[in-house]
C-alpha atoms as a PDB file:
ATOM      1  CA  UNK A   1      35.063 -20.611 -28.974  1.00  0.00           C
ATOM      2  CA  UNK A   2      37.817 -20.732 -31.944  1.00  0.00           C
ATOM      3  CA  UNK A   3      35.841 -20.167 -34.932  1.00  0.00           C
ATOM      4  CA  UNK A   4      36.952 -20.382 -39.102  1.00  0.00           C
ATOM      5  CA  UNK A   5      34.606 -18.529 -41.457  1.00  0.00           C
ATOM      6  CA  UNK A   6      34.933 -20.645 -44.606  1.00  0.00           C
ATOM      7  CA  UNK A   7      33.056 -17.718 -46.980  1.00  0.00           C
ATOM      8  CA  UNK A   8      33.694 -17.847 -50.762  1.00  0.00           C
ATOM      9  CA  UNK A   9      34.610 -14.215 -52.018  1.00  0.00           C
ATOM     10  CA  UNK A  10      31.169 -13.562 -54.265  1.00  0.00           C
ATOM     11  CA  UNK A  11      29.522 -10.644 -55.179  1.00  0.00           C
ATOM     12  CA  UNK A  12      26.018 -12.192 -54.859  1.00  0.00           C
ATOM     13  CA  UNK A  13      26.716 -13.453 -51.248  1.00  0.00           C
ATOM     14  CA  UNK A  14      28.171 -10.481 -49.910  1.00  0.00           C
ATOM     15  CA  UNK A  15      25.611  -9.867 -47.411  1.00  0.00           C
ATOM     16  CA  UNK A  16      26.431 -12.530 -45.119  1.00  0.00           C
ATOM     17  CA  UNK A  17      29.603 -10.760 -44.329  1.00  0.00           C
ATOM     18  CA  UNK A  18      27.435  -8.921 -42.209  1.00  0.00           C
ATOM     19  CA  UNK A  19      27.592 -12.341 -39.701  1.00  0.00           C
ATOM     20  CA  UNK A  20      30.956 -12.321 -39.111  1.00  0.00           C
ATOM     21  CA  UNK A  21      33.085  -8.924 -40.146  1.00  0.00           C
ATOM     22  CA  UNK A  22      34.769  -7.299 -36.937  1.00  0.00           C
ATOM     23  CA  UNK A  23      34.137 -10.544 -34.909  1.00  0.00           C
ATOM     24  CA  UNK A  24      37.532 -11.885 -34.170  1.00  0.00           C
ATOM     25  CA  UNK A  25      37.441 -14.910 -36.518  1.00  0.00           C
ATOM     26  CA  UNK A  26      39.493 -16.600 -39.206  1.00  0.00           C
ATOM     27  CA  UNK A  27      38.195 -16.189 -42.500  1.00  0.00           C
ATOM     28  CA  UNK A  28      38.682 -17.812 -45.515  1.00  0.00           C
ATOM     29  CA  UNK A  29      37.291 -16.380 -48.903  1.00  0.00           C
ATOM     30  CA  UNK A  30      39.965 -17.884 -51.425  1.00  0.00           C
ATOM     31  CA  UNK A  31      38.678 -20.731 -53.594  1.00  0.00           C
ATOM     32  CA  UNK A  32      41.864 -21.884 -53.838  1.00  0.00           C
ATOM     33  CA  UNK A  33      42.481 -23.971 -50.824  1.00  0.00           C
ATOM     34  CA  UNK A  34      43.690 -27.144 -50.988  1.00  0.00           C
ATOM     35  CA  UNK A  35      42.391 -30.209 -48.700  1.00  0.00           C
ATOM     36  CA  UNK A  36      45.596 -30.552 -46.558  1.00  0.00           C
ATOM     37  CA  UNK A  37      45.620 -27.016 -45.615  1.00  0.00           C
ATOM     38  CA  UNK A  38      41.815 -26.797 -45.205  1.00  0.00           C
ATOM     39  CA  UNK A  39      41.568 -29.622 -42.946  1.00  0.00           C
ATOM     40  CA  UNK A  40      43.980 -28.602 -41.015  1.00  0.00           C
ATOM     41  CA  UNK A  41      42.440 -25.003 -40.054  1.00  0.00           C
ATOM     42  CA  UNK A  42      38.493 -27.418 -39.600  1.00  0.00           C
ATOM     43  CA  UNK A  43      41.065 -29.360 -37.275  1.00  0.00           C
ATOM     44  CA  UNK A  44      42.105 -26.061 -35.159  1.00  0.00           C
ATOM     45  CA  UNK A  45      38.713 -24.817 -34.787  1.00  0.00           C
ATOM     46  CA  UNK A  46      35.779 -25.469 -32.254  1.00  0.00           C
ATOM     47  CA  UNK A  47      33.107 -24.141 -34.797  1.00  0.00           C
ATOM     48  CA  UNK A  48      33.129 -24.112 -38.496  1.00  0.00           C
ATOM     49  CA  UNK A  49      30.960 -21.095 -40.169  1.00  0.00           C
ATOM     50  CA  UNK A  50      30.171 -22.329 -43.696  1.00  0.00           C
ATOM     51  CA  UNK A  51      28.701 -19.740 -45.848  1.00  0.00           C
ATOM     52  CA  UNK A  52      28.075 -19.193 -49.816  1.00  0.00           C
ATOM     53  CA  UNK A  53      26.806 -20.986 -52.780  1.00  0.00           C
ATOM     54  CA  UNK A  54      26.752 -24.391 -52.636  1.00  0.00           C
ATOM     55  CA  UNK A  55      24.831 -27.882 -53.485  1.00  0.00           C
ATOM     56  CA  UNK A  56      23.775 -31.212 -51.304  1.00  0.00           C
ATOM     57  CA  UNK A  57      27.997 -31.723 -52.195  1.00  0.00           C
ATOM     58  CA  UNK A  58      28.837 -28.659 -49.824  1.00  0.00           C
ATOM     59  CA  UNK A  59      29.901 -25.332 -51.003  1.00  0.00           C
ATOM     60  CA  UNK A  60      30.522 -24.223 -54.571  1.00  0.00           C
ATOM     61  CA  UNK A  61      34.332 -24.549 -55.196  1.00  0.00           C
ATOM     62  CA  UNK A  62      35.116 -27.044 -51.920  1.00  0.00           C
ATOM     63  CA  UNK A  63      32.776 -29.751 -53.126  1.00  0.00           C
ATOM     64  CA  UNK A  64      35.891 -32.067 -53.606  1.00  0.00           C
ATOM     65  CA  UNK A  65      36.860 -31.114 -50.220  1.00  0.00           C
ATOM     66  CA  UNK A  66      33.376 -31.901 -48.935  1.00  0.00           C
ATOM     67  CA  UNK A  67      32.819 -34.689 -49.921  1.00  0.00           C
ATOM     68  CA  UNK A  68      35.800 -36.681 -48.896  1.00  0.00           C
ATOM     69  CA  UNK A  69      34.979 -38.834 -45.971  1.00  0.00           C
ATOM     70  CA  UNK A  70      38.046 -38.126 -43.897  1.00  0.00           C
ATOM     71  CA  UNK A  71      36.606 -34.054 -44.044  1.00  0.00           C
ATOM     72  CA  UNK A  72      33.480 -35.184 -43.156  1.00  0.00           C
ATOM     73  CA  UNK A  73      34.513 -37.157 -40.368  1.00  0.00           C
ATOM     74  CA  UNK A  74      36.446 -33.846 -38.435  1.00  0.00           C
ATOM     75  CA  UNK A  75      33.379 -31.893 -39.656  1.00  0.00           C
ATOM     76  CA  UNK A  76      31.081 -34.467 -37.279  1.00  0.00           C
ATOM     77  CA  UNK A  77      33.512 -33.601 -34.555  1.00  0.00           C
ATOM     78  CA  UNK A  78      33.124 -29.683 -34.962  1.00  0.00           C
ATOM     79  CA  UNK A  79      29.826 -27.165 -34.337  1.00  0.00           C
ATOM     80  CA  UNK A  80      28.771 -25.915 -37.304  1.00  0.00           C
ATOM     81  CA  UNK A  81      26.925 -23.101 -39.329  1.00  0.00           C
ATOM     82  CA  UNK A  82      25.827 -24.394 -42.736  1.00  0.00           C
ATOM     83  CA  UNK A  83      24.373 -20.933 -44.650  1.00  0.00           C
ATOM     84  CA  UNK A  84      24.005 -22.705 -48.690  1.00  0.00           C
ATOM     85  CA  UNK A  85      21.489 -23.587 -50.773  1.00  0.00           C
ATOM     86  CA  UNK A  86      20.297 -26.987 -49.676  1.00  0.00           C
ATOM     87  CA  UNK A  87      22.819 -27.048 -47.182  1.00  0.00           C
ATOM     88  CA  UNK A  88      20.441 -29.774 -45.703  1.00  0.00           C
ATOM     89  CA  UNK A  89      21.247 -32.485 -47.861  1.00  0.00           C
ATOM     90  CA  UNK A  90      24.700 -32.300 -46.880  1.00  0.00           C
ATOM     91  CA  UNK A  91      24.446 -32.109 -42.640  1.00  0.00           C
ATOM     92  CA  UNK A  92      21.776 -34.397 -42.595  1.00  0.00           C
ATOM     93  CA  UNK A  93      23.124 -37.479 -44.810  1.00  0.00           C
ATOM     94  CA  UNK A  94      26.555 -36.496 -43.091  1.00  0.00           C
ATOM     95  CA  UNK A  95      25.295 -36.423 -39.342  1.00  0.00           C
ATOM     96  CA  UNK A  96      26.830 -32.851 -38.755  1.00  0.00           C
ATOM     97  CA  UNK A  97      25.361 -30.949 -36.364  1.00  0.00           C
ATOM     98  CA  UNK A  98      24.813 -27.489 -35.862  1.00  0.00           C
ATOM     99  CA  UNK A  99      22.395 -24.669 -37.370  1.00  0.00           C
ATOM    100  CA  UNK A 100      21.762 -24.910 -41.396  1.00  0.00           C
ATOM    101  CA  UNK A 101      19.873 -23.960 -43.671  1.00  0.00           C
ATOM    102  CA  UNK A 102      17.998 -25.659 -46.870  1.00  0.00           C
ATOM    103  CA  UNK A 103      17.005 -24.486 -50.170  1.00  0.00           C
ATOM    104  CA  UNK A 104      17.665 -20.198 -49.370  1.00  0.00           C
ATOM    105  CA  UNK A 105      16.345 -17.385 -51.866  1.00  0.00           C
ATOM    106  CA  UNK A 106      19.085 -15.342 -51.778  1.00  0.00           C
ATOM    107  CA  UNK A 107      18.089 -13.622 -55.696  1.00  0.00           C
ATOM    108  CA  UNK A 108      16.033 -12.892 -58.177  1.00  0.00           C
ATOM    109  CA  UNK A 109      16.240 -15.826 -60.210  1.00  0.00           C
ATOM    110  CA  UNK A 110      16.138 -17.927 -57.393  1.00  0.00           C
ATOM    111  CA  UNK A 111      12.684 -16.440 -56.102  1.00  0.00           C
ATOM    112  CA  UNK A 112      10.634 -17.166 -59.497  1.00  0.00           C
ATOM    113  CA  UNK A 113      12.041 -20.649 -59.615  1.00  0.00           C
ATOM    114  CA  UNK A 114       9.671 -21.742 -56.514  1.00  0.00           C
ATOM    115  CA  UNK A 115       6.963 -19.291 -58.377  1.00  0.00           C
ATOM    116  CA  UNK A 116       8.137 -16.011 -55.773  1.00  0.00           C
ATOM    117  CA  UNK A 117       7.432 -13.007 -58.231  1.00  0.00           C
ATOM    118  CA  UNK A 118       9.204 -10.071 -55.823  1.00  0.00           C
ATOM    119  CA  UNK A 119      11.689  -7.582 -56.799  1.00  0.00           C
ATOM    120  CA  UNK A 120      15.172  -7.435 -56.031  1.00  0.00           C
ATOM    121  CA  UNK A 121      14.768  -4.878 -53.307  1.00  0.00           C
ATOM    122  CA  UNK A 122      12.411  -7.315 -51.172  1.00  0.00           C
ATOM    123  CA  UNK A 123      15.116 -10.036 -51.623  1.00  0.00           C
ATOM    124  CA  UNK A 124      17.717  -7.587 -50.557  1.00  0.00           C
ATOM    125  CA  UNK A 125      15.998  -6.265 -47.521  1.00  0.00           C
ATOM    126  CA  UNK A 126      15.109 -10.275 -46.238  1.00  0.00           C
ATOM    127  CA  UNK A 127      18.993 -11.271 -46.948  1.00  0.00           C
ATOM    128  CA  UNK A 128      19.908  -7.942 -45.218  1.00  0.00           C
ATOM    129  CA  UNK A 129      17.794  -8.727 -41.921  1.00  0.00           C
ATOM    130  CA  UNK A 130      18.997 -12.783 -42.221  1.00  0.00           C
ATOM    131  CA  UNK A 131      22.583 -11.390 -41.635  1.00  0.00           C
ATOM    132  CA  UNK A 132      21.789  -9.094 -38.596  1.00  0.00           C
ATOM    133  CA  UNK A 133      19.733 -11.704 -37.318  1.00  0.00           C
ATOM    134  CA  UNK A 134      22.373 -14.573 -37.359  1.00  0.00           C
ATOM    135  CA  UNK A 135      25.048 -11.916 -36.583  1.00  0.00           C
ATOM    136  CA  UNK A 136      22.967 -10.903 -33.166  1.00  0.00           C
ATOM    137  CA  UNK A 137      22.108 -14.830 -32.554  1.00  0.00           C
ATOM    138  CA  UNK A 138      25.528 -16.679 -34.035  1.00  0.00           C
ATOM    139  CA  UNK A 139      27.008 -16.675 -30.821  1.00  0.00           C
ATOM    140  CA  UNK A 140      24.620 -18.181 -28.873  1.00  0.00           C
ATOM    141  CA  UNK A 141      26.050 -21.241 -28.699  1.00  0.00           C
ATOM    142  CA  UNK A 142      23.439 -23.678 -28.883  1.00  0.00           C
ATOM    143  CA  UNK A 143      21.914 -24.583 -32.491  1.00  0.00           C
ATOM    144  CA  UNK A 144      18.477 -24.949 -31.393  1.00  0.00           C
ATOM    145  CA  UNK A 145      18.677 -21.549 -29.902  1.00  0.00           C
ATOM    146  CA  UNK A 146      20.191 -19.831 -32.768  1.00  0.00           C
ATOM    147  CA  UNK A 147      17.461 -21.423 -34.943  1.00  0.00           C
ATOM    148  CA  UNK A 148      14.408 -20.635 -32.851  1.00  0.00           C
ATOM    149  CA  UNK A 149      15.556 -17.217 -32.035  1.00  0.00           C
ATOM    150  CA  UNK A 150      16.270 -16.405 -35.895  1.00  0.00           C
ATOM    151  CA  UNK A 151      12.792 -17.866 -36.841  1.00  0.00           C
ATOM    152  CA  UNK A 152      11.141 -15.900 -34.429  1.00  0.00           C
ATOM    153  CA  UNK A 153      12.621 -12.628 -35.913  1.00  0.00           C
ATOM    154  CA  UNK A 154      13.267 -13.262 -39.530  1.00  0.00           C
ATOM    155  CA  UNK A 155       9.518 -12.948 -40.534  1.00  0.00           C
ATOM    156  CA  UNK A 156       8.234 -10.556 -42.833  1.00  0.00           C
ATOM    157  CA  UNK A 157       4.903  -9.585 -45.005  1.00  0.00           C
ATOM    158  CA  UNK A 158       6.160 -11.497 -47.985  1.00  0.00           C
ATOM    159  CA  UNK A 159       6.777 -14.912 -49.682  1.00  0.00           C
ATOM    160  CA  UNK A 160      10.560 -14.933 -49.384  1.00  0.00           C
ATOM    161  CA  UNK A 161      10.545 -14.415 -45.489  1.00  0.00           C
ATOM    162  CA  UNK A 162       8.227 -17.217 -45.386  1.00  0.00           C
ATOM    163  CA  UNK A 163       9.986 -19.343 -47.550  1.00  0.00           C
ATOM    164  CA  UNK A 164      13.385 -19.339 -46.227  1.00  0.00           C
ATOM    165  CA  UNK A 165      12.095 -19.229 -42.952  1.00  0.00           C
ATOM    166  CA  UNK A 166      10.446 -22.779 -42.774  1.00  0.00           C
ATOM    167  CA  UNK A 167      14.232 -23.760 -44.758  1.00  0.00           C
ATOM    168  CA  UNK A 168      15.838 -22.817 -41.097  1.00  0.00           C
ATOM    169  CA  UNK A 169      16.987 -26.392 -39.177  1.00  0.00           C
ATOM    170  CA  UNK A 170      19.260 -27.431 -35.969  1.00  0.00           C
ATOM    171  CA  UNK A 171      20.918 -30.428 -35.082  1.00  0.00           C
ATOM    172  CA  UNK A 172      22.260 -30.738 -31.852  1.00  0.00           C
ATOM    173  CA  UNK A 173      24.323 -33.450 -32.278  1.00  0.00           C
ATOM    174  CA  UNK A 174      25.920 -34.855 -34.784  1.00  0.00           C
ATOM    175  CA  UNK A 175      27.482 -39.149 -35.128  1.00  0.00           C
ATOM    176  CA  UNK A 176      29.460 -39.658 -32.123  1.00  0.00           C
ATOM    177  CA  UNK A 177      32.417 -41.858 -33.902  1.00  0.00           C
ATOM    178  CA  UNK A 178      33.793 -42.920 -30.061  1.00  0.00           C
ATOM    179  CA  UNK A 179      30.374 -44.293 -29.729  1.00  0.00           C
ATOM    180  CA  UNK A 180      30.104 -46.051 -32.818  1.00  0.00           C
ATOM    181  CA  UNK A 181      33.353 -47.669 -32.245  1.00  0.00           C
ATOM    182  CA  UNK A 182      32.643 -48.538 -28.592  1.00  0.00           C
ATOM    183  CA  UNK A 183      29.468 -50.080 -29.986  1.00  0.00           C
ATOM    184  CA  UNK A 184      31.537 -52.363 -32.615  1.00  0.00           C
ATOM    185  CA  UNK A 185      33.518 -53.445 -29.804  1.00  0.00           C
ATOM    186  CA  UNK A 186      30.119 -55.414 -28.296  1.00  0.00           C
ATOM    187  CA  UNK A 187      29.421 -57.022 -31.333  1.00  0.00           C
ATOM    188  CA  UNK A 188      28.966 -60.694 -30.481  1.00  0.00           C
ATOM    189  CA  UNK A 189      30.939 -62.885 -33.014  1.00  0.00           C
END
């Protein structure tokens, strides 16, 4: 399976690296990339690993690219890993499918927003075993598979794991656009 890592170079999200480093895939970590040149690469690929900061709009720093239809139309097309805060409200409104997550406590700040009072060493040991996790599971193929497999691991004794944990979702398939046309073609006048 030809897979694009589409991974904003940041600091804070680092640790997801971890998923895909020494793997084979094309990467992308500039947050320059304009939306001929990024479709085209989504276009190329069989799976699209999306990874970073980001907002119901997609990732931080693409959310122009995100939200145009014609990129969410190849994005239907493609299987997908959606790691971002509230990556959610994106897939689902969009009909992507593939393995995603929702709201993620990835920090500090993050954590004591939902009322999570943990140190940064608890956070950095859960985001450390999310990337093994997904790294040892990422390639199974099948979203449901990947999800239930990385929810039966990623548990720990804390608030964080448990958090993030029940934030974990799958869709296995995403809008079928033949279909949809093939229906409007039965449309009695």
């Amino acid at each position: 399976m030809k897979t694009l890592v589409i991974h904003p170079d940041d600091r804070s999200t680092d640790f997801l690296k971890e998923i895909y480093l020494g793997r084979g895939y094309d990467v992308i970590t500039r947050w320059d990339m304009t939306y001929p040149v990024l479709k085209a690469m989504v276009e190329t690929h069989d799976r699209i690993m999306m990874m970073g900061h980001g907002s119901p709009s997609g990732l931080i720093g693409y959310g122009h690219i995100f939200m145009n239809p014609e990129f969410v139309k190849v994005l239907q097309t493609k299987d997908t890993v959606c790691i971002w805060c509230n990556a959610d409200k994106y897939v689902e409104p969009n009909n992507i499918k593939g393995f995603y997550t929702g709201m993620f406590i990835s920090e500090v700040g993050e954590a004591r927003y939902f009322g999570i009072n943990v140190s940064q060493d608890v956070i950095d040991h859960s985001n450390e075993l999310f990337a093994q996790e997904m790294r040892r599971c990422v390639d199974l193929g099948n979203p449901k598979l990947i999800c239930e497999e990385i929810k039966s691991v990623y548990v720990g004794d804390n608030e964080v794991f448990n958090f993030n944990n029940d934030r974990l979702y799958y869709r296995e398939s995403g809008f079928d656009w033949n279909e949809f046309q093939q229906t409007l073609n039965f449309i009695p006048l």
